[in-house]
Protein backbone atom coordinates (compact mmCIF):
# COMPACT_ATOMS: atom_id res chain seq x y z
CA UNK A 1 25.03 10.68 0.08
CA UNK A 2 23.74 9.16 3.48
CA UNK A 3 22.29 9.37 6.78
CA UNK A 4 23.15 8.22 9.77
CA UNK A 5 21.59 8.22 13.20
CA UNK A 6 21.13 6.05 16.44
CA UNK A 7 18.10 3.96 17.28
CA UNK A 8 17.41 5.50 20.31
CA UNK A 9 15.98 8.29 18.02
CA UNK A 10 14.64 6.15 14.65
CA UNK A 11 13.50 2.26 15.71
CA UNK A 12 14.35 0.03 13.03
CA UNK A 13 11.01 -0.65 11.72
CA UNK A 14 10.68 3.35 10.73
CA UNK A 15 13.96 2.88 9.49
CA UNK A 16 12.63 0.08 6.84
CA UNK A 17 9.29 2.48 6.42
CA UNK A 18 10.98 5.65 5.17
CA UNK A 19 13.52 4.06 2.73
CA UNK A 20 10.60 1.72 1.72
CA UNK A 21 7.84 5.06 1.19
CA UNK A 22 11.57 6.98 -0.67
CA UNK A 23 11.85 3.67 -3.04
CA UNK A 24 15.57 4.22 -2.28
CA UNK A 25 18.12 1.82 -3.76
CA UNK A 26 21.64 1.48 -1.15
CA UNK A 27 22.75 -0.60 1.97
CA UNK A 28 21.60 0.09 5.57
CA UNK A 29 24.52 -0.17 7.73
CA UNK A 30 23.85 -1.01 11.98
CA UNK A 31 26.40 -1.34 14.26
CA UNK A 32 25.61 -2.73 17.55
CA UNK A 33 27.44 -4.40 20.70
CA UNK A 34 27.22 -7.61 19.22
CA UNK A 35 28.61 -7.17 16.21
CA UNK A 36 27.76 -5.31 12.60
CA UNK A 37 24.31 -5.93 10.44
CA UNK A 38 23.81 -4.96 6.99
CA UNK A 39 20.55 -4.89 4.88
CA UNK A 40 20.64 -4.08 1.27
CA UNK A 41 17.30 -2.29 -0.59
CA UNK A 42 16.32 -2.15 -4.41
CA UNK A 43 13.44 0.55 -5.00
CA UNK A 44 12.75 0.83 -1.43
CA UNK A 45 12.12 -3.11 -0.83
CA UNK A 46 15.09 -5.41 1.08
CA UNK A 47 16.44 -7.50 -0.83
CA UNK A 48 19.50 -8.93 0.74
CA UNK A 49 20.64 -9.36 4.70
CA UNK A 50 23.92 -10.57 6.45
CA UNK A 51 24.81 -10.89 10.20
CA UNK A 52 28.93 -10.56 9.04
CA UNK A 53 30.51 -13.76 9.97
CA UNK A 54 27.98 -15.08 11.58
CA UNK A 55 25.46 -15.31 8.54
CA UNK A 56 24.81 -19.20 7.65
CA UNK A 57 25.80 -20.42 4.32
CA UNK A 58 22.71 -20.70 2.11
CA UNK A 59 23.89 -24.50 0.94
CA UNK A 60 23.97 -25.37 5.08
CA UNK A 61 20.21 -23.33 4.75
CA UNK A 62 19.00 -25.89 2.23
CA UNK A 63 19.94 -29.02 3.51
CA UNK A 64 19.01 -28.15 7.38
CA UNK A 65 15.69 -26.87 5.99
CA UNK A 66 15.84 -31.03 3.97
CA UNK A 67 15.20 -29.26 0.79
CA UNK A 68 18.41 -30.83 -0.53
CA UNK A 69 20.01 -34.06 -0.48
CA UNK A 70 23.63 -33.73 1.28
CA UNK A 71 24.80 -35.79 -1.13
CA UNK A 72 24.02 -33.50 -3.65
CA UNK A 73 26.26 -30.70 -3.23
CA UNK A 74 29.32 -32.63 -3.68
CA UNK A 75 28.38 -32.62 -7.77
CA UNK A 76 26.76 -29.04 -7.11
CA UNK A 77 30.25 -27.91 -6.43
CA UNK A 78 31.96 -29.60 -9.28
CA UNK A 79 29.49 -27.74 -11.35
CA UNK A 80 30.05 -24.62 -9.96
CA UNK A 81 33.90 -24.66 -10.20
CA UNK A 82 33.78 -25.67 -13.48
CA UNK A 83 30.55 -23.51 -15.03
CA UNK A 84 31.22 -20.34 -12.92
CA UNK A 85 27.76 -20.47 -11.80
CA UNK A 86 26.54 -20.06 -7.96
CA UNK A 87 26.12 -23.29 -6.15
CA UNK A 88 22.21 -22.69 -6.09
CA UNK A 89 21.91 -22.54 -9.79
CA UNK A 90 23.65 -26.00 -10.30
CA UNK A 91 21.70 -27.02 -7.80
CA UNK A 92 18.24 -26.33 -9.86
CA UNK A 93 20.14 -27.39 -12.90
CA UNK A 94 21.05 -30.67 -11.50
CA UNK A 95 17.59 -31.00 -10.16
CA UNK A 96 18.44 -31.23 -6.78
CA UNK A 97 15.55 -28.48 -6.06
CA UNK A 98 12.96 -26.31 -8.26
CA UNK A 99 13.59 -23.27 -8.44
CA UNK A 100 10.29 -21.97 -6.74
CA UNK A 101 11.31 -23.92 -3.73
CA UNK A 102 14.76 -21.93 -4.05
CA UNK A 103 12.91 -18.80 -3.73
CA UNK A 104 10.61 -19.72 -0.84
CA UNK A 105 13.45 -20.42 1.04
CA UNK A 106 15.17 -18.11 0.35
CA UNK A 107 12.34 -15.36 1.09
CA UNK A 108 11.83 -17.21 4.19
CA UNK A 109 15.15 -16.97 5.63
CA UNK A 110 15.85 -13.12 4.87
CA UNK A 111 12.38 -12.67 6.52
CA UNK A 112 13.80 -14.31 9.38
CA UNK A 113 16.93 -13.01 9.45
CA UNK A 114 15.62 -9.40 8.91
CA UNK A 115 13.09 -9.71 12.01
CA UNK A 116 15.57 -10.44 14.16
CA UNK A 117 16.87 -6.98 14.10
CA UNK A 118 13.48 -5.04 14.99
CA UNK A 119 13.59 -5.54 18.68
CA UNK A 120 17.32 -3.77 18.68
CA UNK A 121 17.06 -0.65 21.13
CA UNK A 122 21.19 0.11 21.14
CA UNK A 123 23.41 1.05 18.37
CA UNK A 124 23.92 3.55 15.40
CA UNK A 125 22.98 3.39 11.82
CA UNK A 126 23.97 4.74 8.28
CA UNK A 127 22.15 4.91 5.40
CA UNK A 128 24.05 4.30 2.16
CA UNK A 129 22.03 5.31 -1.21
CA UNK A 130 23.72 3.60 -4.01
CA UNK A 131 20.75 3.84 -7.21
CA UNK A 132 22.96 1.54 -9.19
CA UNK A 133 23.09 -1.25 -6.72
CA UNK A 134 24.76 -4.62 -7.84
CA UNK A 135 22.72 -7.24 -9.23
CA UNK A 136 21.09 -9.72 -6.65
CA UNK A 137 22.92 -12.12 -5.10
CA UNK A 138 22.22 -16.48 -4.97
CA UNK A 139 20.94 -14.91 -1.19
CA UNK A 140 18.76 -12.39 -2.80
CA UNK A 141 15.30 -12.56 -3.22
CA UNK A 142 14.29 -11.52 -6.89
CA UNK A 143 10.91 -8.93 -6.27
CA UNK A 144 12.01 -7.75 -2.67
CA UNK A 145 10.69 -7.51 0.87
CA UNK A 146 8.36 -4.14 2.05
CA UNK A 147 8.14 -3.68 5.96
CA UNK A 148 4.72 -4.93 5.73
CA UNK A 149 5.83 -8.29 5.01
CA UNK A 150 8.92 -8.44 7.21
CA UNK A 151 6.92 -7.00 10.35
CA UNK A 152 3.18 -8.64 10.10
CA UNK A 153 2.80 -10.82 13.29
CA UNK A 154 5.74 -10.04 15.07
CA UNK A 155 4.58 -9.80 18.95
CA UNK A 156 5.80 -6.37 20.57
CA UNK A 157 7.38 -4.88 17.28
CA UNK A 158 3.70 -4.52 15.40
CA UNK A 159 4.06 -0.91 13.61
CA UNK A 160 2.31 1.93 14.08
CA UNK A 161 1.13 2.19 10.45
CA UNK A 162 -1.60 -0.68 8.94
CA UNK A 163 -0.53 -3.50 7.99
CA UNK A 164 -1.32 -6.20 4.86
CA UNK A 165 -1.11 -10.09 5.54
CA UNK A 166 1.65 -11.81 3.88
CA UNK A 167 1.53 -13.11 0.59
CA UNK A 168 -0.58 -16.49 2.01
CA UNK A 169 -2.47 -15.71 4.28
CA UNK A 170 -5.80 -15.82 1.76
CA UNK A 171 -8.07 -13.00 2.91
CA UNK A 172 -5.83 -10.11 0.96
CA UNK A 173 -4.50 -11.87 -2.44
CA UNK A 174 -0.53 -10.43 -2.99
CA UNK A 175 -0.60 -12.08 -6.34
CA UNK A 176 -1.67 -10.02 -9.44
CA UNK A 177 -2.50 -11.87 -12.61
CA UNK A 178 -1.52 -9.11 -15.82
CA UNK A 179 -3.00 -9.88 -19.21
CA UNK A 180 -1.98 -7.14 -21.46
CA UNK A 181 -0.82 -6.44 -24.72
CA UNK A 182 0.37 -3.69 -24.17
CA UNK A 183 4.49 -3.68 -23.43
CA UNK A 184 4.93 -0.36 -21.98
CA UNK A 185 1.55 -1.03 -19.64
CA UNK A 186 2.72 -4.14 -18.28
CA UNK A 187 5.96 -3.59 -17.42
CA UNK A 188 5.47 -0.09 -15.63
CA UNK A 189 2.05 -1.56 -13.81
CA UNK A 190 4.23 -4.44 -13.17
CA UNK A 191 7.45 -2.32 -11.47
CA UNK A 192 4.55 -0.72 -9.58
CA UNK A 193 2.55 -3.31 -8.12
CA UNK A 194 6.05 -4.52 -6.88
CA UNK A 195 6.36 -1.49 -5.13
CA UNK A 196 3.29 -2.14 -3.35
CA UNK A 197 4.39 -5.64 -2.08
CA UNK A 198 2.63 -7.52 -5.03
CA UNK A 199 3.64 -10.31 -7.12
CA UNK A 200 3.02 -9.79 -10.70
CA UNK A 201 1.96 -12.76 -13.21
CA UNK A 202 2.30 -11.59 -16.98
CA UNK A 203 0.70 -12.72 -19.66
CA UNK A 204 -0.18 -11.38 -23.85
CA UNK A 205 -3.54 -13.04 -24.37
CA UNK A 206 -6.24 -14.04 -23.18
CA UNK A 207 -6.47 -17.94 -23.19
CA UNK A 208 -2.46 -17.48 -20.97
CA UNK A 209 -4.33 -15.70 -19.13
CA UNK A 210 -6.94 -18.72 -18.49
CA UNK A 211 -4.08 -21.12 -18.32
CA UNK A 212 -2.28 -19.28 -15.51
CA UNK A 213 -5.14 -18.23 -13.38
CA UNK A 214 -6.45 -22.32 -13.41
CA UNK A 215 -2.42 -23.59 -12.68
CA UNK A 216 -2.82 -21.33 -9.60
CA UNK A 217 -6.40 -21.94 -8.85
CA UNK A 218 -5.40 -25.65 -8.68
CA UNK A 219 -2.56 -24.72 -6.12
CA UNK A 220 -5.12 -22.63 -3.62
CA UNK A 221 -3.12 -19.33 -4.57
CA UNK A 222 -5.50 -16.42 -4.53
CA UNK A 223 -5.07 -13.67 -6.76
CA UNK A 224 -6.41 -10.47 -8.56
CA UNK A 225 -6.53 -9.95 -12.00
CA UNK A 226 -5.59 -6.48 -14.41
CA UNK A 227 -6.50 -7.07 -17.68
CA UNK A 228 -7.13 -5.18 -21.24
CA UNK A 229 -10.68 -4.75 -22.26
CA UNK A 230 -9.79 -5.31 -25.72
CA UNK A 231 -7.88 -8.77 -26.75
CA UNK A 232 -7.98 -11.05 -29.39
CA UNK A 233 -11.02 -13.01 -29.10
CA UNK A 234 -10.27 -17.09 -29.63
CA UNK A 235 -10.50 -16.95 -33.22
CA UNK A 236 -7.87 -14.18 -33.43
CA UNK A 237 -10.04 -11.94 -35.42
CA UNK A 238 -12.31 -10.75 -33.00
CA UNK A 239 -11.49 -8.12 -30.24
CA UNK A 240 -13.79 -9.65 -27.60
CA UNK A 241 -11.17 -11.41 -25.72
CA UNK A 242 -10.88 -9.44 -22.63
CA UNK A 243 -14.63 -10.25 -22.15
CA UNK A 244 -14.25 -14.13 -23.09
CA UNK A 245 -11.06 -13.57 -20.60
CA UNK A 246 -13.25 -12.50 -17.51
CA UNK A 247 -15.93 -14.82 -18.16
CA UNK A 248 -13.36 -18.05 -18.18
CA UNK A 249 -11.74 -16.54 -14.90
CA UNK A 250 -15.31 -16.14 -13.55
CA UNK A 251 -15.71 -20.36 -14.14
CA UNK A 252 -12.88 -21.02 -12.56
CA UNK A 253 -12.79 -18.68 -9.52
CA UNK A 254 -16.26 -17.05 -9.07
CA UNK A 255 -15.61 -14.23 -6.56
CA UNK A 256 -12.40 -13.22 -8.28
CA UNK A 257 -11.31 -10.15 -8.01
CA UNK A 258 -11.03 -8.31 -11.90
CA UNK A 259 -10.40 -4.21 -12.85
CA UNK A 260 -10.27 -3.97 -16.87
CA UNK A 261 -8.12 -1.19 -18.11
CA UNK A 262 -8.54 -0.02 -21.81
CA UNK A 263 -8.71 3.07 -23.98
CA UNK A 264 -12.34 3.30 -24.90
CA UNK A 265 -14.03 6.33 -22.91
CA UNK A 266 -17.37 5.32 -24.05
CA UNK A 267 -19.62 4.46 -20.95
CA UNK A 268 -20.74 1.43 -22.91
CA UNK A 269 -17.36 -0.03 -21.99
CA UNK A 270 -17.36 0.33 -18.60
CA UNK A 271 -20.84 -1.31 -18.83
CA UNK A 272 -19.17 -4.32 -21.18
CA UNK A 273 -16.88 -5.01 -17.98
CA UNK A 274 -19.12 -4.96 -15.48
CA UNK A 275 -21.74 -7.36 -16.85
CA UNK A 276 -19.04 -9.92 -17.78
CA UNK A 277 -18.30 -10.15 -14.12
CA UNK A 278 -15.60 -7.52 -13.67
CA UNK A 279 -14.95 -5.23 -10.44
CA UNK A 280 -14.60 -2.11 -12.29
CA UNK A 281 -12.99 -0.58 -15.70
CA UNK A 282 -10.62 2.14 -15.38
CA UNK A 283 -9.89 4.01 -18.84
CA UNK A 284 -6.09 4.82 -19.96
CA UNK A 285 -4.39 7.89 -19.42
CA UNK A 286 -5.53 10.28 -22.80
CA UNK A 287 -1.75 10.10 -24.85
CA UNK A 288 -2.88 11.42 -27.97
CA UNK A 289 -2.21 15.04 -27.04
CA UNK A 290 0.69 14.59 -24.86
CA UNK A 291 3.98 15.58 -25.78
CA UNK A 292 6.51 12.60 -25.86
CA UNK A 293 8.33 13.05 -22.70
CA UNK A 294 4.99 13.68 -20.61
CA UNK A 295 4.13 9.51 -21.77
CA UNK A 296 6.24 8.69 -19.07
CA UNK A 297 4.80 11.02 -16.75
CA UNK A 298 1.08 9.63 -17.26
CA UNK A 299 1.48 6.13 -18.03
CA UNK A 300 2.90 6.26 -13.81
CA UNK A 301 0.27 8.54 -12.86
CA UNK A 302 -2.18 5.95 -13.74
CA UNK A 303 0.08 2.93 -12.66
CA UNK A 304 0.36 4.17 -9.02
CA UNK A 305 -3.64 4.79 -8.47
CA UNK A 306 -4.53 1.49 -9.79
CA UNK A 307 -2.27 -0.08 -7.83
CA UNK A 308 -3.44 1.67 -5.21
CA UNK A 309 -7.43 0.83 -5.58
CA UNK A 310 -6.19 -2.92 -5.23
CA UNK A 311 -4.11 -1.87 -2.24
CA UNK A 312 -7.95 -1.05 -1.12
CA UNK A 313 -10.18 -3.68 -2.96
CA UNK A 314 -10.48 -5.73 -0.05
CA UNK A 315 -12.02 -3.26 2.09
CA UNK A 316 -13.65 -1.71 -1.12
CA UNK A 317 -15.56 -5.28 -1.45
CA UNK A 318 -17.68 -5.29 1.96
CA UNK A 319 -19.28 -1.91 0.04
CA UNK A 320 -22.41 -2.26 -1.51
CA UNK A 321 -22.32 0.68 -3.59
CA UNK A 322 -25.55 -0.34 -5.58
CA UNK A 323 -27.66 -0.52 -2.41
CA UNK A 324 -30.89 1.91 -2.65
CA UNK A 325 -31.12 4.55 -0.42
CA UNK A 326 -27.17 4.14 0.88
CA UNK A 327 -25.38 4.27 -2.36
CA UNK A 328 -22.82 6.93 -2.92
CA UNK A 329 -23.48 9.91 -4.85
CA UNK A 330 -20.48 9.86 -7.09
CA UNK A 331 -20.59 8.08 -10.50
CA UNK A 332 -18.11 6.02 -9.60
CA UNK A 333 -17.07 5.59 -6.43
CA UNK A 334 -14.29 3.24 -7.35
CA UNK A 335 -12.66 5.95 -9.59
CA UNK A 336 -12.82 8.79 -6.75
CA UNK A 337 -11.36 6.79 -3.72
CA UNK A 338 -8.72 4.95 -6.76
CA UNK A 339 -7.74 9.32 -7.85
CA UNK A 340 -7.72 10.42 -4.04
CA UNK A 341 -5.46 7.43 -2.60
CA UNK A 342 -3.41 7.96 -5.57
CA UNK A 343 -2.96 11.95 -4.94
CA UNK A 344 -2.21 11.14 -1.16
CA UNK A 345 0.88 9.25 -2.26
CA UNK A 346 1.69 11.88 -4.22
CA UNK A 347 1.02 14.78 -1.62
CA UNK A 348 2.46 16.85 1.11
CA UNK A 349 0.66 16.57 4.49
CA UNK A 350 -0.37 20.11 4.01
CA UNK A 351 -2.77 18.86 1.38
CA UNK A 352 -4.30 16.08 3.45
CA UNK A 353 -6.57 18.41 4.48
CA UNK A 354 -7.94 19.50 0.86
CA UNK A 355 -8.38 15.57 -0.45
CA UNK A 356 -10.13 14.69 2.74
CA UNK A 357 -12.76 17.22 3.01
CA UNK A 358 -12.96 16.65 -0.84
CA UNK A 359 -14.24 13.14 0.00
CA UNK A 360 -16.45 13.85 2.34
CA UNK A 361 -18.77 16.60 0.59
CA UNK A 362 -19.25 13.65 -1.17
CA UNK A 363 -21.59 12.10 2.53
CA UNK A 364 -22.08 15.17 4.13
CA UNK A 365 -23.34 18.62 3.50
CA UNK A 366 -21.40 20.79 6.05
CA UNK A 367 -17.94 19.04 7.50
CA UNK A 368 -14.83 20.38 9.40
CA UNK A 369 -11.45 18.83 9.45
CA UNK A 370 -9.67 19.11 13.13
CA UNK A 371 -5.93 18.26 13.52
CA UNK A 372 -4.81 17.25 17.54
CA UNK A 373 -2.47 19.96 18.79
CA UNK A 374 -1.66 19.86 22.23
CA UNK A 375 -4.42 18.54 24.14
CA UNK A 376 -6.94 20.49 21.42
CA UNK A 377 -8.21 19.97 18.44
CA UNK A 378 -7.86 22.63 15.95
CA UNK A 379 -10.08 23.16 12.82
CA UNK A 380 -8.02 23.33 9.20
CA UNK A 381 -10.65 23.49 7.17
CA UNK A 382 -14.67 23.26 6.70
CA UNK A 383 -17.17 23.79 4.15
CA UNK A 384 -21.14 24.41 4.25
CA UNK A 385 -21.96 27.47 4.20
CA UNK A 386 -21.59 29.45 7.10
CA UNK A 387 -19.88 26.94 9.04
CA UNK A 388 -17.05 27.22 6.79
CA UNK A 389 -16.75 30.60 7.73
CA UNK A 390 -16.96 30.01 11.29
CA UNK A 391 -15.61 26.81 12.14
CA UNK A 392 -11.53 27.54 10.57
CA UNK A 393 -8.92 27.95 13.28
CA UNK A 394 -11.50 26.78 16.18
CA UNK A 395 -9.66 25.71 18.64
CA UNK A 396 -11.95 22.91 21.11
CA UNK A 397 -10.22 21.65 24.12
CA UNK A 398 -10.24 17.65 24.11
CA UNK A 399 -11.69 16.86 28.24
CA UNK A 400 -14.19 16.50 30.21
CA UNK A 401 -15.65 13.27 28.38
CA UNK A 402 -16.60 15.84 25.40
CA UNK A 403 -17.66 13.86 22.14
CA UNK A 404 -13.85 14.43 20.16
CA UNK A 405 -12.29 13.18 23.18
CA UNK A 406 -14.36 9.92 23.60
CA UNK A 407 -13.53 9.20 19.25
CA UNK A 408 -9.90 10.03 19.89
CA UNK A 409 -9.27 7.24 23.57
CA UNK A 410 -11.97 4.97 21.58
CA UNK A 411 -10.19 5.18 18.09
CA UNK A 412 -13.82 4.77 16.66
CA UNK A 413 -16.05 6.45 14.95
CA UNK A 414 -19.48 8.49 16.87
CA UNK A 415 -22.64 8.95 15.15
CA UNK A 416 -25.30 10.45 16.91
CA UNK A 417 -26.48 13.75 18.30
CA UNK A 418 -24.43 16.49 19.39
CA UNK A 419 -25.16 16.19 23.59
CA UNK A 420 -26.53 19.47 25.06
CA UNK A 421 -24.16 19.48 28.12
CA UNK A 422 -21.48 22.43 28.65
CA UNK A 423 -18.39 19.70 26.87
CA UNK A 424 -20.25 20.22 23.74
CA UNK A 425 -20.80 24.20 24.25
CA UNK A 426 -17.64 24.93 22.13
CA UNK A 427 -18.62 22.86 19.33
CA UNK A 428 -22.25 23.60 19.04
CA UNK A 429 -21.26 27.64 19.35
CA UNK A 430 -19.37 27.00 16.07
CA UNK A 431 -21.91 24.71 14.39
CA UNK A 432 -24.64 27.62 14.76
CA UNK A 433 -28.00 26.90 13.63
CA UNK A 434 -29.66 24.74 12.28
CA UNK A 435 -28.39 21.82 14.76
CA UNK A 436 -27.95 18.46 13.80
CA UNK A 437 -30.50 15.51 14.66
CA UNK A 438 -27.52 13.50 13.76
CA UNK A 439 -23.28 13.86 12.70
CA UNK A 440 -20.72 11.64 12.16
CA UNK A 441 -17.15 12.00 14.29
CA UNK A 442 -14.20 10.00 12.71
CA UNK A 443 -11.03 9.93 13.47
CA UNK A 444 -8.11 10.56 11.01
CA UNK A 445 -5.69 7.53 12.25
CA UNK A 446 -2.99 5.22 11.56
CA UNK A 447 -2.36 2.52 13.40
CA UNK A 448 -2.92 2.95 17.30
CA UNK A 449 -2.36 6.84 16.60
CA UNK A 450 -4.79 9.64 16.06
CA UNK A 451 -3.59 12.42 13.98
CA UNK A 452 -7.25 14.01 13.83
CA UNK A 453 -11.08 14.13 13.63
CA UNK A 454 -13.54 14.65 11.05
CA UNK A 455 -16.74 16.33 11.75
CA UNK A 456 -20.14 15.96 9.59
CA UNK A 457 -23.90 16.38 8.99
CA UNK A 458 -26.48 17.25 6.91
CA UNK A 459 -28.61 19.62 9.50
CA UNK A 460 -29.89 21.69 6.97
CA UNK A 461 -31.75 19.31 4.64
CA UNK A 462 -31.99 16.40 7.76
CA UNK A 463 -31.23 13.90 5.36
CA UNK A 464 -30.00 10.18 6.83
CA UNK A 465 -26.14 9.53 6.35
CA UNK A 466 -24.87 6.94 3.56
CA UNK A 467 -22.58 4.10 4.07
CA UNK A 468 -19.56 5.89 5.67
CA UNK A 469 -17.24 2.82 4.94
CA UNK A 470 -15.48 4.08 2.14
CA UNK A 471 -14.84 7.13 3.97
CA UNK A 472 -13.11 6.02 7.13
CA UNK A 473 -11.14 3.79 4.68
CA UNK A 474 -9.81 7.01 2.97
CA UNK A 475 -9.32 8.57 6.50
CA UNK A 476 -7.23 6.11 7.32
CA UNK A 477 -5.17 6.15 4.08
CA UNK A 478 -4.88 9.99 4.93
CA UNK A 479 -3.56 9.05 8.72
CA UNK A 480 -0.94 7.12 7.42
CA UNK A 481 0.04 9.80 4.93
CA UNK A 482 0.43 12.10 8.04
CA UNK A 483 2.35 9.75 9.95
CA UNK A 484 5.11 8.88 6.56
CA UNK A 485 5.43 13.00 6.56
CA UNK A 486 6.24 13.01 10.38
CA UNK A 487 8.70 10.20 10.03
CA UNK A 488 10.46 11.94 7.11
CA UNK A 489 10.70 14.84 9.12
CA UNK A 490 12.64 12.74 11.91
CA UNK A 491 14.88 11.27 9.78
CA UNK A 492 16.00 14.99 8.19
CA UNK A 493 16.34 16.59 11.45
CA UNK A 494 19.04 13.31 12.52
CA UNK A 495 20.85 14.27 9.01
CA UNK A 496 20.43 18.18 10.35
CA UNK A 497 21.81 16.95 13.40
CA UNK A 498 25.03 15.51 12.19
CA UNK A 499 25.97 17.03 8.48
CA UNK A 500 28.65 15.20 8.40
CA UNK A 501 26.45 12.51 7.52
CA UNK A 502 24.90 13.74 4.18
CA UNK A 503 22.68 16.12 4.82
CA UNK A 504 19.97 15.05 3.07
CA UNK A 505 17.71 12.31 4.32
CA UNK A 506 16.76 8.82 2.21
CA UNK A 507 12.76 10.19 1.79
């Protein structure tokens, strides 16, 4: 099966976003005037490039880049013809070069060399999906590149979707220190936190744990850290060791960054967590009634919303959620923005609708969803009694300087009164008594693009608005879900367009 296309109609970078978001495994084939480019995926993440001929050899990489003595690949060689080994593995052997340098170059250079395809405007494209792709090459990086790290930075080719700072750059760690027990746990969470363009760090107890997070405290790498609740305390008899685990990591990094998984349901646990100096405690998925092939099924249910609350826990941070008077009214706030992220990636855009105004009767007491049709904006859905009733399948004409129209050029938020003027008349004839001292107008984006607007209040009790920061976080989250379904529609209707290609698209 493939698809094929030209990039006149799918730009490279949505090419890399739609077989990244369909975790596909295969080679992406481009053709182009200057000669043929080839870029080979593993679970949706590139793992391999190669300009044809023209792609340098990665011995000429390491000594250009003075990694390696030139004299050293004479003996390199001999090794290699004799061992059957590739050149760069009797390079490490020999000690010519660790092996971590190996891999920063090497995840350097297919950076490189995969950037310099994004600006290409001319030539066609096929899609090959091969699931049981060859093991990686001495060329290969090991965990994979996602478009986020390939495109962050790159003037005139910055995508349309947010973006996450590569793995360095210190204000978002990419690094995820593991300490689990538990096989099955850390290897799923593991595959999954790879998906999301993390590096994973795995270790059974707690004093590894320790060890690890101080070697790469001492080399300025930043880092989260997913840990069990319950370990083997230090005099292996104990179960206290996930708390003796976040109070060490607490010495050695203070504001580090630490969710504690575990089985125990109690609230006292959660509680345990928390006053040892940990972020949050998210409970297992409930096995003991599951039937043996559903174990599977909820071990990655809970694998892809954790991993997506860290996707979020540096904007989750700035919140204080404790604050008096501002705090929101969930239990834990953590745990609904962690399930709703995690049902997004899981969702159709149809559903978008349902998960966002789920979110927000959470800050407002009456709220309509709009979606931007045409030069309107159109109301999906609405609750508060009656607006609910009156608000779905409004349509409000975006001009005239109206209120939606100056959120949708601004690509900001609006809180304040609805104005009195004839713009507004529309939306105040569907609002209906009482009126609002105050609402909230957000836009549902991603990127530079607005896909639609959120209205809210609380007119009939008159009570102040909360923090809304965790809210336009989710909005966002829900504009890029909008914009992955409109790029997987693209790519089908290319396959549509030529069924000779496959017929079914990568996503």
């Amino acid at each position: 099966m493939s698809v094929a296309g030209s990039l006149e109609d799918l730009s490279f970078p949505d090419i890399l976003q739609v077989v990244h978001l369909s975790r596909q495994s295969g080679t992406l084939v481009v053709s182009a005037p200057d000669g043929e480019r080839r870029v080979r995926f593993r679970n949706g993440l590139v793992c391999d490039a190669s300009l044809g001929d023209k792609s340098p050899r990665l011995e000429d990489i390491l000594v250009a880049r003075g990694v390696v003595p030139p004299a050293a690949l004479a003996p390199a060689r001999a090794r290699r013809e004799a061992s059957g080994e590739s050149l760069a593995v009797a390079l490490v052997a020999m000690g010519a070069l660790s092996q971590e340098t190996l891999d920063r170059v090497v995840r350097e250079e297919l950076r490189s060399l995969v950037r310099s395809f994004v600006l290409m405007q001319e030539g066609e494209f096929r899609f090959e999906v091969d699931e049981d792709a060859p093991p990686p090459e001495e060329s290969s990086v090991q965990e994979g590149l996602g478009p986020e790290t390939i495109l962050t930075g790159m003037a005139g080719a910055a995508p349309p979707w947010p973006v996450e700072p590569p793995a360095d750059s210190g204000s978002v760690p990419r690094r995820v220190l593991l300490v689990s027990e538990r096989s099955f746990l850390t290897l799923s969470l593991a595959e999954e936190l790879q998906h999301d363009s993390f590096e994973t760090v795995t270790c059974d107890t707690a004093q590894a744990g320790i060890d690890r997070a101080r070697e790469m405290a001492a080399r300025g790498e930043s880092f989260f850290v997913v840990a069990d609740l319950v370990l083997p305390d230090r005099t292996r008899t104990g179960w206290g060791g996930g708390i003796e685990l976040v109070r060490g990591l607490r010495e050695i990094v203070p504001g580090l960054f630490v969710v504690m998984v575990g089985d125990l349901r109690h609230e006292s646990a959660a509680a345990a967590a928390r006053a040892a100096g940990a972020a949050g405690y998210v409970p297992l998925p409930e096995l003991r009634d599951a039937a043996f092939d559903e174990v599977g099924i909820r071990v990655r249910d809970f694998c892809v919303r954790l991993g997506s609350a860290l996707c979020l826990s540096d904007q989750l941070s700035h919140i204080d959620w404790n604050a008096a008077g501002r705090a929101v009214r969930v239990a834990d706030p953590l745990s609904l923005l962690r399930g709703l992220v995690g049902e997004l990636s899981a969702t159709g855009a149809g559903d978008v609708t349902v998960l966002v105004l789920r979110l927000a009767s959470e800050y407002f007491e009456r709220a309509a969803l709009f979606a931007l049709e045409h030069g309107t904006a159109v109301c999906r859905g609405a609750f508060g009694e009656p607006l609910d009733k009156r608000m779905r399948g409004m349509v409000i004409p975006l001009g005239g300087g109206s209120m939606f129209e100056r959120v949708v050029a601004a690509r900001e938020g609006f809180i304040g009164a609805v104005p009195s003027d004839a713009t507004e008349e529309a939306l105040r004839s569907g609002l209906g008594s009482p009126q609002a001292s105050h609402s909230a107008v957000l836009p549902v984006m991603s990127g530079r693009d607005v896909y639609g607007v959120l209205y809210g209040d609380n007119a009939p009790s008159g009570t102040p608005f909360e923090d809304l920061k965790a809210l336009e976080i989710f909005l966002t989250q829900a504009g890029l879900t909008l914009q992955n379904a409109l790029l997987r529609r693209r790519l089908e209707k290319l396959a549509q367009r030529d069924p000779a290609a496959g017929g079914e698209a990568a996503a």
